[in-house]
N, C-alpha and C. Protein backbone atom coordinates (compact mmCIF):
# COMPACT_ATOMS: atom_id res chain seq x y z
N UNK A 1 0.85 -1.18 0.00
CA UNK A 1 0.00 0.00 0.00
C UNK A 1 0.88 1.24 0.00
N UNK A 2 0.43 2.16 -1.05
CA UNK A 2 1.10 3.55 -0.70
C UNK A 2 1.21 4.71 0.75
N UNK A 3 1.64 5.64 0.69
CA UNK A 3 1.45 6.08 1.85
C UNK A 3 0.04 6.75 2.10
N UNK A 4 -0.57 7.26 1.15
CA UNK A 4 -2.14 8.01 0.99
C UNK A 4 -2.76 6.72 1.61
N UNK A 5 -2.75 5.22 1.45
CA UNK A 5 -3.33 4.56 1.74
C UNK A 5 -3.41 4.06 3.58
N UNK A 6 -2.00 3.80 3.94
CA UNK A 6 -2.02 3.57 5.22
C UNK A 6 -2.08 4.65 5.96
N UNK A 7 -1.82 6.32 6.00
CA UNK A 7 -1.83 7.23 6.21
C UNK A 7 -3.17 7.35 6.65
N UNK A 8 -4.36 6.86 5.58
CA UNK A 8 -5.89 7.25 5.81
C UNK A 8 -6.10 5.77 6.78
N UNK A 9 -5.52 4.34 6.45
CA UNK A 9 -5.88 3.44 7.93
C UNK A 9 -5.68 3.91 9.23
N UNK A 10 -4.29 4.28 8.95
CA UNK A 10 -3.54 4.80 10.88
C UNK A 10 -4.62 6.30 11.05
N UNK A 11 -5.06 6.94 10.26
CA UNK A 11 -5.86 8.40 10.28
C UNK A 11 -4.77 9.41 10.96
N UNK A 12 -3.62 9.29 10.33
CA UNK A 12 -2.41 10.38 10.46
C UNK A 12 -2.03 10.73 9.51
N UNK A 13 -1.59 11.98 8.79
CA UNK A 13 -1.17 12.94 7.70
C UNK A 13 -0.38 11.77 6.78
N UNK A 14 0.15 12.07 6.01
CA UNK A 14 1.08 11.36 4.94
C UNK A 14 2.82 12.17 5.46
N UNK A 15 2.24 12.75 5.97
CA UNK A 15 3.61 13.27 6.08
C UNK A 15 4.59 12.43 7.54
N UNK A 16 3.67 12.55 8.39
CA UNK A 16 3.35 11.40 10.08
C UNK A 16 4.12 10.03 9.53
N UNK A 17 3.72 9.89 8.35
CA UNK A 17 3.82 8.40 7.76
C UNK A 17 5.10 8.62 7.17
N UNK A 18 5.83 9.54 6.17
CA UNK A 18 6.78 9.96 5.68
C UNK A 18 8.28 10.20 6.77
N UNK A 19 7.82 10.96 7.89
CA UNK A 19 8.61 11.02 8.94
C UNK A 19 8.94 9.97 9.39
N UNK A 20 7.91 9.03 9.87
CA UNK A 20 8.10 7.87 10.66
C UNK A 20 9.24 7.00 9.69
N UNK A 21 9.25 6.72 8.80
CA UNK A 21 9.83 5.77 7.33
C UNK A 21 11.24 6.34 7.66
N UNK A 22 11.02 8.07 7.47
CA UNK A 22 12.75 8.88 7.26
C UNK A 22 13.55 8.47 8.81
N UNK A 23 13.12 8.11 9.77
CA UNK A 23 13.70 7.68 11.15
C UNK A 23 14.30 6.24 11.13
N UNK A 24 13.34 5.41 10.61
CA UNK A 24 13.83 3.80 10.74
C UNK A 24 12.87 3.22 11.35
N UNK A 25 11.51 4.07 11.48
CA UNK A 25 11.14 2.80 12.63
C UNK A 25 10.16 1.70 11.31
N UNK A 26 10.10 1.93 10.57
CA UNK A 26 9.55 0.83 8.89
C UNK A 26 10.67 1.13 7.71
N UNK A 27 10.54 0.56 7.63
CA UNK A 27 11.78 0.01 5.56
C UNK A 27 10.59 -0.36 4.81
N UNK A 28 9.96 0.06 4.14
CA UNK A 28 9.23 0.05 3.05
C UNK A 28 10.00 -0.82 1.86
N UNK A 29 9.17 -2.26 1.10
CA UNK A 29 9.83 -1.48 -0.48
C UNK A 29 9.80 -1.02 -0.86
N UNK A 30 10.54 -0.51 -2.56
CA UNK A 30 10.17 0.50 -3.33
C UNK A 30 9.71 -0.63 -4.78
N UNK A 31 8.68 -0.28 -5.01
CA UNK A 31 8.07 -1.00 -6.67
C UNK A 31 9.38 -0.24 -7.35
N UNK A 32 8.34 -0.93 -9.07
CA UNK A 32 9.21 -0.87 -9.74
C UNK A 32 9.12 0.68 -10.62
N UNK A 33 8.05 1.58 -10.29
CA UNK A 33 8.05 2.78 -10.17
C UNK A 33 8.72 3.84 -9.09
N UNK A 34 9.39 3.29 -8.54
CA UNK A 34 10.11 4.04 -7.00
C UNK A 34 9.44 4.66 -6.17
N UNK A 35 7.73 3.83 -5.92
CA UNK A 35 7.13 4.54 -4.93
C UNK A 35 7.50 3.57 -3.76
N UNK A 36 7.15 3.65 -2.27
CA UNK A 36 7.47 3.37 -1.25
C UNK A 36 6.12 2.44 -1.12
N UNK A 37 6.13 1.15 -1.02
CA UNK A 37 5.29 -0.60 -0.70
C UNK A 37 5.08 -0.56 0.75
N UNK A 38 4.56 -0.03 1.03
CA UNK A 38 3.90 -0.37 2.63
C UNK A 38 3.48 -1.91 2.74
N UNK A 39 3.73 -2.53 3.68
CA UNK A 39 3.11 -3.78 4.24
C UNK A 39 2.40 -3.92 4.99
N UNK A 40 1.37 -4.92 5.68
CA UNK A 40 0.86 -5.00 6.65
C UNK A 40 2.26 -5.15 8.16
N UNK A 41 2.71 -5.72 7.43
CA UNK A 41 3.81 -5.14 8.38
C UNK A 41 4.27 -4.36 9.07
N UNK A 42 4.44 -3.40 8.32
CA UNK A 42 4.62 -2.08 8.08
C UNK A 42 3.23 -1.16 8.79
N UNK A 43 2.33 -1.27 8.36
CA UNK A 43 1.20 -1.08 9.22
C UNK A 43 0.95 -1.36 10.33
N UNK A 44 1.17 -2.35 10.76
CA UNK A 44 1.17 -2.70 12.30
C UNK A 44 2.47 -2.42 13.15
N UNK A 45 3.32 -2.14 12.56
CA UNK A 45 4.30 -1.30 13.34
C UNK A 45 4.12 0.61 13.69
N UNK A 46 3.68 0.87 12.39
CA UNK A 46 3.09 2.44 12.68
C UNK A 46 2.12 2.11 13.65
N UNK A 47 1.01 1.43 13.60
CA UNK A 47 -0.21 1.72 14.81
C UNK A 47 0.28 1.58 15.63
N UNK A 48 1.73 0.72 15.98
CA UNK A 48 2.23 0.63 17.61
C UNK A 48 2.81 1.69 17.67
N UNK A 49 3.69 2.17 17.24
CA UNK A 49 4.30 3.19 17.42
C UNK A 49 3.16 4.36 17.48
N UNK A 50 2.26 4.71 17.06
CA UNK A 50 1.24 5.88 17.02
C UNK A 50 0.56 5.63 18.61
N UNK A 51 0.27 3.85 19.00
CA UNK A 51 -0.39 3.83 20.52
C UNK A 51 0.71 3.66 21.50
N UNK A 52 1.97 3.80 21.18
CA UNK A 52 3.30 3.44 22.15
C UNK A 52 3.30 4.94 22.28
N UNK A 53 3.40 6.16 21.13
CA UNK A 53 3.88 7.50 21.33
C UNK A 53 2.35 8.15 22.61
N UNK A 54 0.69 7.88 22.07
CA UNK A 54 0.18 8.29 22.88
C UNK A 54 0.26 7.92 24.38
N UNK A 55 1.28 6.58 24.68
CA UNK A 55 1.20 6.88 25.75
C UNK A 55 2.21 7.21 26.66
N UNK A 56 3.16 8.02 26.24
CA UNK A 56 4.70 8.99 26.50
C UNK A 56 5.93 8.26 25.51
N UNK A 57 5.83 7.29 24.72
CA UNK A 57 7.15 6.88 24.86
C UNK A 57 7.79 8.32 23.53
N UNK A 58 9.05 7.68 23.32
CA UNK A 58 9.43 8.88 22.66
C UNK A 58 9.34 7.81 21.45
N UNK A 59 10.49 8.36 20.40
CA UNK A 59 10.47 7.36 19.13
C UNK A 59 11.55 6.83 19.30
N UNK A 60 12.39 6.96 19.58
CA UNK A 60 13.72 6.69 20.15
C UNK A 60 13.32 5.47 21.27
N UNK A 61 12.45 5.67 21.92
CA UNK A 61 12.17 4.39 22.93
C UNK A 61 11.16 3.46 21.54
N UNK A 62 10.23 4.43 21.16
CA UNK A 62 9.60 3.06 20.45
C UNK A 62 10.41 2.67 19.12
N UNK A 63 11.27 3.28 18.78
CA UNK A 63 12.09 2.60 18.16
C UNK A 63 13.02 1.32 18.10
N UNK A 64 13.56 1.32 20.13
CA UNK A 64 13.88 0.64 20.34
C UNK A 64 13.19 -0.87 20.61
N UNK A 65 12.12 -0.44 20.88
CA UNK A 65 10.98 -1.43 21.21
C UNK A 65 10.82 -2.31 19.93
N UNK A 66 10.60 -1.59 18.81
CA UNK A 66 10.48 -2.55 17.68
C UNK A 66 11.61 -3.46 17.26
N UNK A 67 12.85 -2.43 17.37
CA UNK A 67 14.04 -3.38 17.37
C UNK A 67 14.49 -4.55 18.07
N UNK A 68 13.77 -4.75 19.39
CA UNK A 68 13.71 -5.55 20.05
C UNK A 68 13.05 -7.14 19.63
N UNK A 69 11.49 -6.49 19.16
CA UNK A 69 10.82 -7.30 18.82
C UNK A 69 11.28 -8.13 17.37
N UNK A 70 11.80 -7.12 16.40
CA UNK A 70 12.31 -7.45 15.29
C UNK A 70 13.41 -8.81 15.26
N UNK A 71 14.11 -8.66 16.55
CA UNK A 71 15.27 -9.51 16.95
C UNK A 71 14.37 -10.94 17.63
N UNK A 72 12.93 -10.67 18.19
CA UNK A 72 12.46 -12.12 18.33
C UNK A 72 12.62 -12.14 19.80
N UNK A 73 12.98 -10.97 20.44
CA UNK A 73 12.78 -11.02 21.77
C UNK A 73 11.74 -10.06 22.31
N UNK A 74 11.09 -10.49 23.39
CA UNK A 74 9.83 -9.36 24.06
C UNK A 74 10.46 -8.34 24.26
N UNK A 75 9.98 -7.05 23.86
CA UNK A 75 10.27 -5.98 24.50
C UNK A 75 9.32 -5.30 25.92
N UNK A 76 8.88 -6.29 26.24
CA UNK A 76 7.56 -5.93 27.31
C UNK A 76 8.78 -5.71 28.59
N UNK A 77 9.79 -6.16 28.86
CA UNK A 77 10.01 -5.41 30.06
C UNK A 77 10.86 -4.06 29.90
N UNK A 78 11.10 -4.18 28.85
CA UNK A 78 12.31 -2.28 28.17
C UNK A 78 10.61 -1.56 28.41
N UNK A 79 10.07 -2.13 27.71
CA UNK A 79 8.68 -1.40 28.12
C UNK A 79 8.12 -0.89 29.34
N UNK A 80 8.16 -1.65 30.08
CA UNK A 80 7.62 -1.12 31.74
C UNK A 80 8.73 -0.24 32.48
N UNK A 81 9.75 -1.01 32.18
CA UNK A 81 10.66 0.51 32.55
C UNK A 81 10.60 1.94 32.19
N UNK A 82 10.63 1.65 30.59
CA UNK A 82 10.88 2.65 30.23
C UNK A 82 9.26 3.86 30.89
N UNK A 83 7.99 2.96 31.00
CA UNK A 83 6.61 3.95 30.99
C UNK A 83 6.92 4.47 32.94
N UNK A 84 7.43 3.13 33.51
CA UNK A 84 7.63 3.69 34.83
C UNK A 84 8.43 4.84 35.02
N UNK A 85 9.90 4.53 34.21
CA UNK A 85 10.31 6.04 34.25
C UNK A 85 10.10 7.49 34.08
N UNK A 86 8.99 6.85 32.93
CA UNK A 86 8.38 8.37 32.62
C UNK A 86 7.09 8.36 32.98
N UNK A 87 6.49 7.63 33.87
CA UNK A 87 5.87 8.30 34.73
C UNK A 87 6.55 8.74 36.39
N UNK A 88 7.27 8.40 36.84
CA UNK A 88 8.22 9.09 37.16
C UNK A 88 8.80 10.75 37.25
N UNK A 89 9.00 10.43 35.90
CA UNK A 89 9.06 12.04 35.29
C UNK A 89 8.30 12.78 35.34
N UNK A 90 7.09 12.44 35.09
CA UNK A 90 6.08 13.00 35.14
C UNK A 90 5.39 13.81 36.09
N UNK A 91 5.58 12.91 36.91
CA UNK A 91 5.21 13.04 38.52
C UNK A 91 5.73 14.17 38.54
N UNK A 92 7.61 13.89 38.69
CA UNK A 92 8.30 15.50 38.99
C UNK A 92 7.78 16.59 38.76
N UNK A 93 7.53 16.52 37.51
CA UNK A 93 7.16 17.46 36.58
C UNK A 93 5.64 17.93 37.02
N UNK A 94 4.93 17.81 37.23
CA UNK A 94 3.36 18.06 38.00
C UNK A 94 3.68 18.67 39.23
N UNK A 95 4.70 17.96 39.90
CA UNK A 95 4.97 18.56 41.01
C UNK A 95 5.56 20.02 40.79
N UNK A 96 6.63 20.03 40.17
CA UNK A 96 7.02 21.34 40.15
C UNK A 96 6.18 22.21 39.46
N UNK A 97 5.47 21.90 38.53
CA UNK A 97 4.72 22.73 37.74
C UNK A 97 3.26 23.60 38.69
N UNK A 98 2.97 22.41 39.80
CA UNK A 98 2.29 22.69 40.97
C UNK A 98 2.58 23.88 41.74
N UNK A 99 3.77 23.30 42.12
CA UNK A 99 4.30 24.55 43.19
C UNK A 99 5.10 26.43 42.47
N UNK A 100 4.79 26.01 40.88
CA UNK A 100 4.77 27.10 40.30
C UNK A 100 4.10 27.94 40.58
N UNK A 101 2.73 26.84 40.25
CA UNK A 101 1.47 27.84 39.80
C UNK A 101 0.95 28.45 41.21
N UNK A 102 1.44 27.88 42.63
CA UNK A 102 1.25 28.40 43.55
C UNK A 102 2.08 30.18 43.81
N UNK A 103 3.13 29.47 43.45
CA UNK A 103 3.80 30.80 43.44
C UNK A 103 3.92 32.14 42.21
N UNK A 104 2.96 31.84 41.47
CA UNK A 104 2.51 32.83 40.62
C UNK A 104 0.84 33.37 41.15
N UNK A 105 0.24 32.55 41.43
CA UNK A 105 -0.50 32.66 42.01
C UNK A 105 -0.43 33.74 43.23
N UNK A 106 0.32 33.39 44.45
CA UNK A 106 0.60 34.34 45.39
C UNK A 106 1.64 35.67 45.11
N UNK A 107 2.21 35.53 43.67
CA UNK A 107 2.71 36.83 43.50
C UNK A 107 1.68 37.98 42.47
N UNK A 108 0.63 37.16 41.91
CA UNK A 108 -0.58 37.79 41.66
C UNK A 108 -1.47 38.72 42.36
N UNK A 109 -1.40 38.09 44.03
CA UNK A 109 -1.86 38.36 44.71
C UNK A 109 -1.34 39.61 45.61
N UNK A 110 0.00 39.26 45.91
CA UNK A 110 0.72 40.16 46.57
C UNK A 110 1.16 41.56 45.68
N UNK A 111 1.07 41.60 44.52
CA UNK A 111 1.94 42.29 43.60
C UNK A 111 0.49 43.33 43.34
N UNK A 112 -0.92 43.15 43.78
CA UNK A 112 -1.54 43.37 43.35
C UNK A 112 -1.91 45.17 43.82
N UNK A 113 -1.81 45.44 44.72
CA UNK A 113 -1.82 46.61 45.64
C UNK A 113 -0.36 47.19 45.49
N UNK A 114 0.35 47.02 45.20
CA UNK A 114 1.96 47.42 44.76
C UNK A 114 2.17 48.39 43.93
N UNK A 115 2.62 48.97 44.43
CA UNK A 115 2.35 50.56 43.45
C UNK A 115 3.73 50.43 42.42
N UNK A 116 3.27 50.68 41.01
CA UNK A 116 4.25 50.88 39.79
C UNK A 116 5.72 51.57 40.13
N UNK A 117 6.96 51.23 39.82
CA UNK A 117 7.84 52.52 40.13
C UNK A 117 8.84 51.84 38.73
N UNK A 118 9.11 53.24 38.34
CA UNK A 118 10.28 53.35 37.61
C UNK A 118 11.79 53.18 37.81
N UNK A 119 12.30 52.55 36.71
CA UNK A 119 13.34 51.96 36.97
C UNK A 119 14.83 52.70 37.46
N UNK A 120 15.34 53.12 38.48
CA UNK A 120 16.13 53.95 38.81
C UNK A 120 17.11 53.19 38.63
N UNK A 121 17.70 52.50 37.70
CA UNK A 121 19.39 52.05 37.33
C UNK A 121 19.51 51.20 38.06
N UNK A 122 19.07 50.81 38.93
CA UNK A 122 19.53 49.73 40.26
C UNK A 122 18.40 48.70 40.01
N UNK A 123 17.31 49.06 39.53
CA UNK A 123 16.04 47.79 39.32
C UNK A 123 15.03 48.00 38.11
N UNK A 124 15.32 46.66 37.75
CA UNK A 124 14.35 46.82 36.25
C UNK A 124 13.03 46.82 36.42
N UNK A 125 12.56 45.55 37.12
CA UNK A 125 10.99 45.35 37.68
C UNK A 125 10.96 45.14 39.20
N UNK A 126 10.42 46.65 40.09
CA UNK A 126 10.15 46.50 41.54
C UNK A 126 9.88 45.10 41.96
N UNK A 127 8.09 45.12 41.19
CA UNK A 127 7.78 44.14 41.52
C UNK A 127 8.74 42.77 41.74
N UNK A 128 9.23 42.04 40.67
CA UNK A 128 9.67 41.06 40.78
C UNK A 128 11.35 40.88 41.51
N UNK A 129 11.87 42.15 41.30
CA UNK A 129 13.43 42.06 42.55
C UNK A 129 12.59 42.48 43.82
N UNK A 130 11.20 42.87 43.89
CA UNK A 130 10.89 42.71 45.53
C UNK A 130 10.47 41.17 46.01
N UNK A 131 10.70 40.68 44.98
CA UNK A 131 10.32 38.70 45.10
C UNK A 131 11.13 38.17 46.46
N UNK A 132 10.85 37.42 47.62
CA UNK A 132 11.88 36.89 48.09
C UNK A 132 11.20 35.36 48.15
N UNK A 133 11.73 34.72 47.37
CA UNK A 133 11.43 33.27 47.06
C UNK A 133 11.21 32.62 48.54
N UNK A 134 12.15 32.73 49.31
CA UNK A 134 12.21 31.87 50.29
C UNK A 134 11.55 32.23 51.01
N UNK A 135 10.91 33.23 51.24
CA UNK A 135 9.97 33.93 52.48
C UNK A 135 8.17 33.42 51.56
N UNK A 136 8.48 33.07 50.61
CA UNK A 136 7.10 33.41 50.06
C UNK A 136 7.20 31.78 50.30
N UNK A 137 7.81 30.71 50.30
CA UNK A 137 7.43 29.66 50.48
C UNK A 137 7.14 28.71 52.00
């Protein structure tokens, strides 16, 4: 199948499909017109990779994943690592993004009654060099 064809199965651009090919994670043939032979093969490696990417991996991990499989060995435990790690990450990442929004939040608040002043050579924004991180937490 061409790429217009599996492009409209997986319901991702031709280009999604073009990228994926230019990386390695499918080898297409080429007919004897030099278009690019999709396989079912080939197809069922894009849909993993399209439900491996929705659920964090990168392509680089699901890349590796296929390579794995390609070789005839499970990749199911590179797999659980790899989703534990990045949920993991994730976590961090919520967390800090949390305690951001707290602290934008309370400088919303505080900054709010703060009267404007111009910058006298010594400070660009009152407001924010009157920040003291550590007192506000």
């Amino acid at each position: 199948m061409r790429v217009s064809e599996i492009s409209k199965r997986l319901n991702v651009s031709a280009d999604t499909v073009r990228y994926y090919t230019r990386i390695g994670l499918v080898s297409p043939a080429k007919n004897a017109n030099g278009y690019k032979d999709y396989s079912e093969r080939d197809f069922r490696k894009l849909r993993f990779a399209l439900r491996a990417k929705s659920l964090g991996f990168s392509l680089a991990d699901i890349k590796t994943l296929i390579e794995i499989s390609d070789h005839g060995e499970t990749p199911c435990p590179v797999a659980r690592e790899v989703i534990s790690r990045n949920l993991d990450e994730m976590s961090q990442s919520i967390e800090e993004s949390l305690a951001l929004f707290e602290r934008m939040k309370k400088a919303v608040t505080v900054w709010h009654d703060m009267p404007d002043k111009l910058p006298d050579g010594e400070t660009i924004c009152a407001l924010i060099e009157s920040w003291d991180q550590e007192a506000e937490e």
